[in-house]
Protein backbone atom coordinates (compact mmCIF):
# COMPACT_ATOMS: atom_id res chain seq x y z
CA UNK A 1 248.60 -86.50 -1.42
CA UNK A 2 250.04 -83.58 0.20
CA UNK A 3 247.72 -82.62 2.76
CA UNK A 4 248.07 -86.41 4.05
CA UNK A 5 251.66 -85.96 3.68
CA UNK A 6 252.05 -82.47 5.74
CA UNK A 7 249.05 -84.36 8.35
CA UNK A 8 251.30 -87.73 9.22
CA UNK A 9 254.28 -85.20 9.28
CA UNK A 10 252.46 -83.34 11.75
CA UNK A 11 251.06 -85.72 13.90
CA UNK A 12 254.92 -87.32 14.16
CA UNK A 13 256.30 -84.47 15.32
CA UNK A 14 253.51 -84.02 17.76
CA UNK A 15 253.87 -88.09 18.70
CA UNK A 16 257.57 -87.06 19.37
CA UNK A 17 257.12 -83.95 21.58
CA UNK A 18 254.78 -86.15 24.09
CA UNK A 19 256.79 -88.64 24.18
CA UNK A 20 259.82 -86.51 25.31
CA UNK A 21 257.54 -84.99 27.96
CA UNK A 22 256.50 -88.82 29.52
CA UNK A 23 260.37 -89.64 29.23
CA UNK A 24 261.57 -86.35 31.19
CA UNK A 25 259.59 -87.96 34.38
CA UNK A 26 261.26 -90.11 36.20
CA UNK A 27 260.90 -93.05 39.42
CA UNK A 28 263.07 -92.11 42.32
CA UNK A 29 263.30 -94.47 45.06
CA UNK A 30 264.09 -93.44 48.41
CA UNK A 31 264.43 -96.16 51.27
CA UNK A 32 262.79 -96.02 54.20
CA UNK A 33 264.36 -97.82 57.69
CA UNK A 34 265.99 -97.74 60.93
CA UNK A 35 265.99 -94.01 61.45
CA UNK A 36 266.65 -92.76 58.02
CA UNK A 37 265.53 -91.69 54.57
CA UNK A 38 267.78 -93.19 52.01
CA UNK A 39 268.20 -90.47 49.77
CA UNK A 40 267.44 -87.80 52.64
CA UNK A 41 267.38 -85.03 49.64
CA UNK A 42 267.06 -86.29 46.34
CA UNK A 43 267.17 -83.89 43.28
CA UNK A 44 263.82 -84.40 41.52
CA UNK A 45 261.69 -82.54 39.22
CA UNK A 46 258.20 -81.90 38.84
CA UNK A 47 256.26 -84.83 36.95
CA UNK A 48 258.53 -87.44 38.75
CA UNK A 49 257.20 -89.99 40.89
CA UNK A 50 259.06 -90.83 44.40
CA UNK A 51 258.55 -94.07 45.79
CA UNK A 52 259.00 -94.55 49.27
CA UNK A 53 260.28 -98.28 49.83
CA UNK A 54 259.99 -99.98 53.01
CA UNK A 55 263.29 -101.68 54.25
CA UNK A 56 262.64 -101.97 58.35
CA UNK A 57 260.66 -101.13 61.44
CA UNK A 58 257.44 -99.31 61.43
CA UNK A 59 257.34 -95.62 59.77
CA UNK A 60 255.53 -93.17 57.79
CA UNK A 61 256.22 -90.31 55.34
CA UNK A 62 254.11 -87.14 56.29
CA UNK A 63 254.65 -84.33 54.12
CA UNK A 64 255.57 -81.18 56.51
CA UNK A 65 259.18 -79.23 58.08
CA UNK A 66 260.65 -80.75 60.47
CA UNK A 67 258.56 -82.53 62.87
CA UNK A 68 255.41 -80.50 62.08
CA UNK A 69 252.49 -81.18 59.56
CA UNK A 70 251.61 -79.21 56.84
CA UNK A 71 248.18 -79.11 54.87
CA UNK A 72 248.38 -82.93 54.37
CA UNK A 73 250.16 -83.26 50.78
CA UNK A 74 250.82 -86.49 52.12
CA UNK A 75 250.94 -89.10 54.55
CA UNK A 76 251.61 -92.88 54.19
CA UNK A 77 252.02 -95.65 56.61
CA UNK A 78 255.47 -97.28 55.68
CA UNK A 79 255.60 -101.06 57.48
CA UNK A 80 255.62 -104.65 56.88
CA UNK A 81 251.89 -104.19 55.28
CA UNK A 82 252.38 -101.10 53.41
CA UNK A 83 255.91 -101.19 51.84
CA UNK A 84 255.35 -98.52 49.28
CA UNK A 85 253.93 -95.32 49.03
CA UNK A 86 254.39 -93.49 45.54
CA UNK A 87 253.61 -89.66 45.03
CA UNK A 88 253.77 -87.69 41.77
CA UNK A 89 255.33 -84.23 42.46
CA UNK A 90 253.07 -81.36 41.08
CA UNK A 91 253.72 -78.50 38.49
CA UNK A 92 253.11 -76.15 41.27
CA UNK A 93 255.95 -77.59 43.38
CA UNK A 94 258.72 -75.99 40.72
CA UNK A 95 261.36 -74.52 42.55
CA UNK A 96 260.80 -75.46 45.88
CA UNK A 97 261.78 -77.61 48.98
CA UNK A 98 258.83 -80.52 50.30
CA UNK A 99 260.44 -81.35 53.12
CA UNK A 100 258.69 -85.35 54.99
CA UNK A 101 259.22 -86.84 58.26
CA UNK A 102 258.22 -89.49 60.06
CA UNK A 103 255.79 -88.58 62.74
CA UNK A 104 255.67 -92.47 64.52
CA UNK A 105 256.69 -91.54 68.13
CA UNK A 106 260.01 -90.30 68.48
CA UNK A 107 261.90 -90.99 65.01
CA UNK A 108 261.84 -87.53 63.64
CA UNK A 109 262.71 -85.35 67.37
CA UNK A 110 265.01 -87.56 68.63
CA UNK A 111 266.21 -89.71 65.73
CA UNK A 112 266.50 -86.77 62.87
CA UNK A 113 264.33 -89.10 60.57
CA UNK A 114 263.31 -86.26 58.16
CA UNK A 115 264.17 -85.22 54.36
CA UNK A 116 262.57 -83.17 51.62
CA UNK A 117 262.19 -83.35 48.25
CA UNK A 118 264.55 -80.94 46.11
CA UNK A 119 262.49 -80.23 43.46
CA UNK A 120 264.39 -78.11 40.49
CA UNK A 121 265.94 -76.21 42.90
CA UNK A 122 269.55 -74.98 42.89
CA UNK A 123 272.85 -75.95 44.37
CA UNK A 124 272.07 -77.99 47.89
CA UNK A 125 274.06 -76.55 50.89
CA UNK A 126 274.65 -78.74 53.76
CA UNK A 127 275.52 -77.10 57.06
CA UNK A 128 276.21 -79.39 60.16
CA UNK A 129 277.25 -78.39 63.68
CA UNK A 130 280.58 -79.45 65.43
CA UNK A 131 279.78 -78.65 69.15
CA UNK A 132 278.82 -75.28 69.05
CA UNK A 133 280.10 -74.08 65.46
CA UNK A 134 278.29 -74.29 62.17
CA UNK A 135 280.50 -76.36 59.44
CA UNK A 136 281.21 -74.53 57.01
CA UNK A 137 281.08 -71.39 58.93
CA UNK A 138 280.14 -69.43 55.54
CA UNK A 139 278.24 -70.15 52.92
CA UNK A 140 277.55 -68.25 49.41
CA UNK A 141 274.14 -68.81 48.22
CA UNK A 142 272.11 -67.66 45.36
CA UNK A 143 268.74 -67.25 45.08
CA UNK A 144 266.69 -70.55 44.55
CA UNK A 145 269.76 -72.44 46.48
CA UNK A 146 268.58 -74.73 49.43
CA UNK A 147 270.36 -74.36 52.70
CA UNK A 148 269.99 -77.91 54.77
CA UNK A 149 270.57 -77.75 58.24
């Protein structure tokens, strides 16, 4: 009686640990339209699934920095036919920035459509221009902080 007792004791706490390992990954949506990513930056972590959801026009998500490809992580039509793309974020990804764009003519040069994926990184630091200055003109960072231009 006591070995089955210690076995179903052990297999519930092992039940439990999985189960708050599926529940730590999480859906996020991020809408795709216009000339925008809707979040442009969201805060994820690795495990989570981002679902790129089609809202207008005729795009794609292609994973790369600005404007340029990368190794092909991804790439998705986003449209009237294809509405959503989902991608799972890999272990390997901890800590970093996966920055997407749209690479359908023009929308990421001339319309900024572009955005990454924040994935357990630090504080996010948005710096935008006013003219010719940089707003804020200073920024404290620490390292694993992302600096968005």
């Amino acid at each position: 009686m006591y070995e089955k007792t210690t076995i179903a004791f052990g297999l519930g706490i092992g039940s439990l640990l999985l189960l708050a390992g599926v529940a730590h990954a999480a859906t996020v949506t991020v809408h795709v339209g216009g000339y925008y990513f809707d979040p442009q930056f969201p805060a994820v972590q690795p495990g989570d699934t981002i679902q790129w959801v089609w809202d207008d026009g005729q795009h794609d998500v292609t994973s790369g920095p600005t404007c340029t490809e990368d190794s092909g992580l991804f790439y998705h039509a986003i449209d009237s036919s294809n509405q959503i793309f989902e991608w799972t974020i890999p272990s390997s990804h901890d800590g970093t920035l996966i920055p997407y764009y749209c690479s359908i003519g023009n929308h990421c040069v001339a319309s900024n459509q572009y955005g990454g994926l924040l994935v357990n990184t630090g504080a996010v630091h948005y710096v935008t221009t006013n003219g010719y200055v940089f707003e804020p003109t200073n920024v404290n960072v620490t390292a694993g902080d992302v600096v968005v231009w």
